[in-house]
N, C-alpha and C. Protein backbone atom coordinates (compact mmCIF):
# COMPACT_ATOMS: atom_id res chain seq x y z
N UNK A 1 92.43 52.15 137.12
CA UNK A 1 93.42 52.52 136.11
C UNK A 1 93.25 51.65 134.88
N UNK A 2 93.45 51.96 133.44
CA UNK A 2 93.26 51.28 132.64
C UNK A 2 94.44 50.72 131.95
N UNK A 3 94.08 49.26 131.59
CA UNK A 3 95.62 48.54 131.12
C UNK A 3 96.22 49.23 129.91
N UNK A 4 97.42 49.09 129.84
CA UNK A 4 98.13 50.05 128.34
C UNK A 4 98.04 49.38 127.55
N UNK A 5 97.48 48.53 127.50
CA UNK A 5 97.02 47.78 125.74
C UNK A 5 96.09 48.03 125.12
N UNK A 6 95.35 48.48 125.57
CA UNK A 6 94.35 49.00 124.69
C UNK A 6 94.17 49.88 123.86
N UNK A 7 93.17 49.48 122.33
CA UNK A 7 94.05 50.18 121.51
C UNK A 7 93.50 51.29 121.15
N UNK A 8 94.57 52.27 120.69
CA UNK A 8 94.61 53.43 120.23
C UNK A 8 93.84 54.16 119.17
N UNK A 9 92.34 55.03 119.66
CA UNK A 9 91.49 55.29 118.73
C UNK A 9 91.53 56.89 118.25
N UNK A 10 91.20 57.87 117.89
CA UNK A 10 91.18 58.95 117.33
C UNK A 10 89.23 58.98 116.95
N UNK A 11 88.79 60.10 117.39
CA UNK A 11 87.42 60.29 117.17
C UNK A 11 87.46 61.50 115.98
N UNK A 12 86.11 61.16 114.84
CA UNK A 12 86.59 61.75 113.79
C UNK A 12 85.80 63.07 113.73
N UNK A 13 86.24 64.01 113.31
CA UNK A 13 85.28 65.81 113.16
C UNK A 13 83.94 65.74 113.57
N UNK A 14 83.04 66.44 114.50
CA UNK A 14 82.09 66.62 114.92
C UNK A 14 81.41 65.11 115.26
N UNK A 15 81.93 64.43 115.99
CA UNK A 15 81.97 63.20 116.98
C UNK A 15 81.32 63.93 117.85
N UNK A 16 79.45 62.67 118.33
CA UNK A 16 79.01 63.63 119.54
C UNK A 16 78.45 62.08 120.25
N UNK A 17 78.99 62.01 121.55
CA UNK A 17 78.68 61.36 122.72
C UNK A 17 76.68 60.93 122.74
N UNK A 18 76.49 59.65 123.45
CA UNK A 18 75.54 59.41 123.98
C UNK A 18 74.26 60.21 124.34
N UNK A 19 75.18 61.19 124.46
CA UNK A 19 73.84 62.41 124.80
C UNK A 19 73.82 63.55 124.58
N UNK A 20 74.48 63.63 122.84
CA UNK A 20 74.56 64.29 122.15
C UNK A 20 75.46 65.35 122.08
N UNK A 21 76.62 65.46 123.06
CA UNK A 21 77.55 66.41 123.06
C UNK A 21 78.70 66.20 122.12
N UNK A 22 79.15 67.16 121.55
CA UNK A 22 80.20 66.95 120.72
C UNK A 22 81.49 66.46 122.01
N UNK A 23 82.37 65.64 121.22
CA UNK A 23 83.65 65.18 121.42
C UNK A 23 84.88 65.88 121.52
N UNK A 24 85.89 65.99 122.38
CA UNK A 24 87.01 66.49 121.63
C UNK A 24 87.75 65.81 120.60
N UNK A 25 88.75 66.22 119.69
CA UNK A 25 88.91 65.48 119.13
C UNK A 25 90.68 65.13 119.70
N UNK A 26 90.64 63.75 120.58
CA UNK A 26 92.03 63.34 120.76
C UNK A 26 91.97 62.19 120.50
N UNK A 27 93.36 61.59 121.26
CA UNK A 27 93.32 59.92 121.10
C UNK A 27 92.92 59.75 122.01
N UNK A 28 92.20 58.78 121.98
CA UNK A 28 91.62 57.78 123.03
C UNK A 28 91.65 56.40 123.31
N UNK A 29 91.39 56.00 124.10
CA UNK A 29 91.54 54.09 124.44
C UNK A 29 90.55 53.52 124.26
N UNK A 30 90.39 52.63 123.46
CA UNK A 30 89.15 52.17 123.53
C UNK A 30 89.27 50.89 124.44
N UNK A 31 88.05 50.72 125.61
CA UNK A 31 87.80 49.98 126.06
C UNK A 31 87.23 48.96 125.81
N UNK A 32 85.68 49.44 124.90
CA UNK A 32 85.09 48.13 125.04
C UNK A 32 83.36 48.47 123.77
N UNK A 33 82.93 47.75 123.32
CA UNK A 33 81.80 48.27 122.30
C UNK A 33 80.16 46.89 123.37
N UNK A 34 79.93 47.83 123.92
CA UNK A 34 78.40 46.91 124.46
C UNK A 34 77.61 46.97 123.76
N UNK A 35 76.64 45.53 124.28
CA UNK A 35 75.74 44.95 123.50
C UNK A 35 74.69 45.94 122.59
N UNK A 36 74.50 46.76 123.12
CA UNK A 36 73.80 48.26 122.53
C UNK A 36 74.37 48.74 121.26
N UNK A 37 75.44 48.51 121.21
CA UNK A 37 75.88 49.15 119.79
C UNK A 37 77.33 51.05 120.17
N UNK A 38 77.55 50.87 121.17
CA UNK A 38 77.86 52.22 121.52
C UNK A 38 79.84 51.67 122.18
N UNK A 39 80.36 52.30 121.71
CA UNK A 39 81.91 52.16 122.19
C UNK A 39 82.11 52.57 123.42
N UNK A 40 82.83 52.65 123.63
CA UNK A 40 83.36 53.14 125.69
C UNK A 40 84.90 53.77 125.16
N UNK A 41 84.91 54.87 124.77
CA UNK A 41 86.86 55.58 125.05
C UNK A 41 86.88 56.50 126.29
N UNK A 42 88.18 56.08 126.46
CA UNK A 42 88.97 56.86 127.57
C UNK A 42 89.69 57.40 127.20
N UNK A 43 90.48 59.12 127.97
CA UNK A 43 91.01 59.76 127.53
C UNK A 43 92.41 59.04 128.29
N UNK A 44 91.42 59.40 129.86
CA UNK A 44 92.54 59.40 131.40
C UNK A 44 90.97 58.20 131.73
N UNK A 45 91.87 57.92 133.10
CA UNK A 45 91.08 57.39 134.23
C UNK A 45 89.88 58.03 134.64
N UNK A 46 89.69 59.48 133.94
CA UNK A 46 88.54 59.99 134.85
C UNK A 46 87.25 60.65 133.65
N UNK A 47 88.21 60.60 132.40
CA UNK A 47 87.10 61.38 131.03
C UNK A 47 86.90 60.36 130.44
N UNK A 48 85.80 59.52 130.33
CA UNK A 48 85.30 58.45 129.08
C UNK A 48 84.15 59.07 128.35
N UNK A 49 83.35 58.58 127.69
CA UNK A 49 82.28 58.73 126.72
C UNK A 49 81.75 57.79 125.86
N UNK A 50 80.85 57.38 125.65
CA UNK A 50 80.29 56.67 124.84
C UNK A 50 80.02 56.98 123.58
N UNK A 51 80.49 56.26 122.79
CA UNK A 51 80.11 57.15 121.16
C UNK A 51 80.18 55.99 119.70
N UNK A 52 79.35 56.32 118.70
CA UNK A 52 79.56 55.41 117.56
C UNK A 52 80.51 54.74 117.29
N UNK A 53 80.41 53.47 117.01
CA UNK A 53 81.66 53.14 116.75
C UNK A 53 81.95 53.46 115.56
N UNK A 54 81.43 53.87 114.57
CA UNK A 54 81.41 54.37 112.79
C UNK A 54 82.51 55.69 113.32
N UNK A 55 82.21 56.50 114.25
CA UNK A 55 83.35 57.67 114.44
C UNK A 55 84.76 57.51 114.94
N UNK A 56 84.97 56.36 115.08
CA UNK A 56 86.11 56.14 115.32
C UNK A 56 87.30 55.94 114.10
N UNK A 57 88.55 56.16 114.12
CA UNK A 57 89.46 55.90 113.28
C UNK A 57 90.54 55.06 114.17
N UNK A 58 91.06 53.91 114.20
CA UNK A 58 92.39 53.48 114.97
C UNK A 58 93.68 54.33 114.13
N UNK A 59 94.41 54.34 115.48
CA UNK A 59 95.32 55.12 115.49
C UNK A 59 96.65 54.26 114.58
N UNK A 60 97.65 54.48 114.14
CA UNK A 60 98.57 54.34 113.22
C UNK A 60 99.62 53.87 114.52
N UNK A 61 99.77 52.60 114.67
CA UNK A 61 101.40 52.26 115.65
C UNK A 61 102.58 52.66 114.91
N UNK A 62 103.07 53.38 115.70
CA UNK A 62 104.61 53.82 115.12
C UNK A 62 105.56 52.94 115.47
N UNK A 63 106.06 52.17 114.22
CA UNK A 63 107.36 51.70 114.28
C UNK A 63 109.00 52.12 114.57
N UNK A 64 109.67 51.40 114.96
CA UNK A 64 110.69 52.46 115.41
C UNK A 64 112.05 51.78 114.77
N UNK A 65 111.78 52.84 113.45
CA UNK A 65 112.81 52.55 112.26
C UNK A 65 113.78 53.25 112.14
């Protein structure tokens, strides 16, 4: 299971995975960026992907005003 701190990424329009598949485009968790150059997001516990880190956008924390 992955800890809830991790932070909140958004993959940007035609985002394509490690092995070339396009992305959906949701939020995701980012885990972790290895020595390779390649990010690690999670959707759930069971959908990750590897992908640029240049395609990523962090997500906007909502304050609660």
């Amino acid at each position: 299971m992955l800890p809830k701190e991790r932070q909140e990424v958004k993959v940007k329009p035609e985002t394509r995975n490690h092995k070339g598949f396009f992305v959906v485009e949701e939020t995701y968790k980012l885990v972790s960026i290895d020595q390779n150059g390649w990010a690690l997001i999670c959707l759930d516990d069971h959908v990750c992907h590897y992908v640029d880190p240049d395609d990523l956008q962090v997500e906007e924390q909502k304050s609660g005003q």
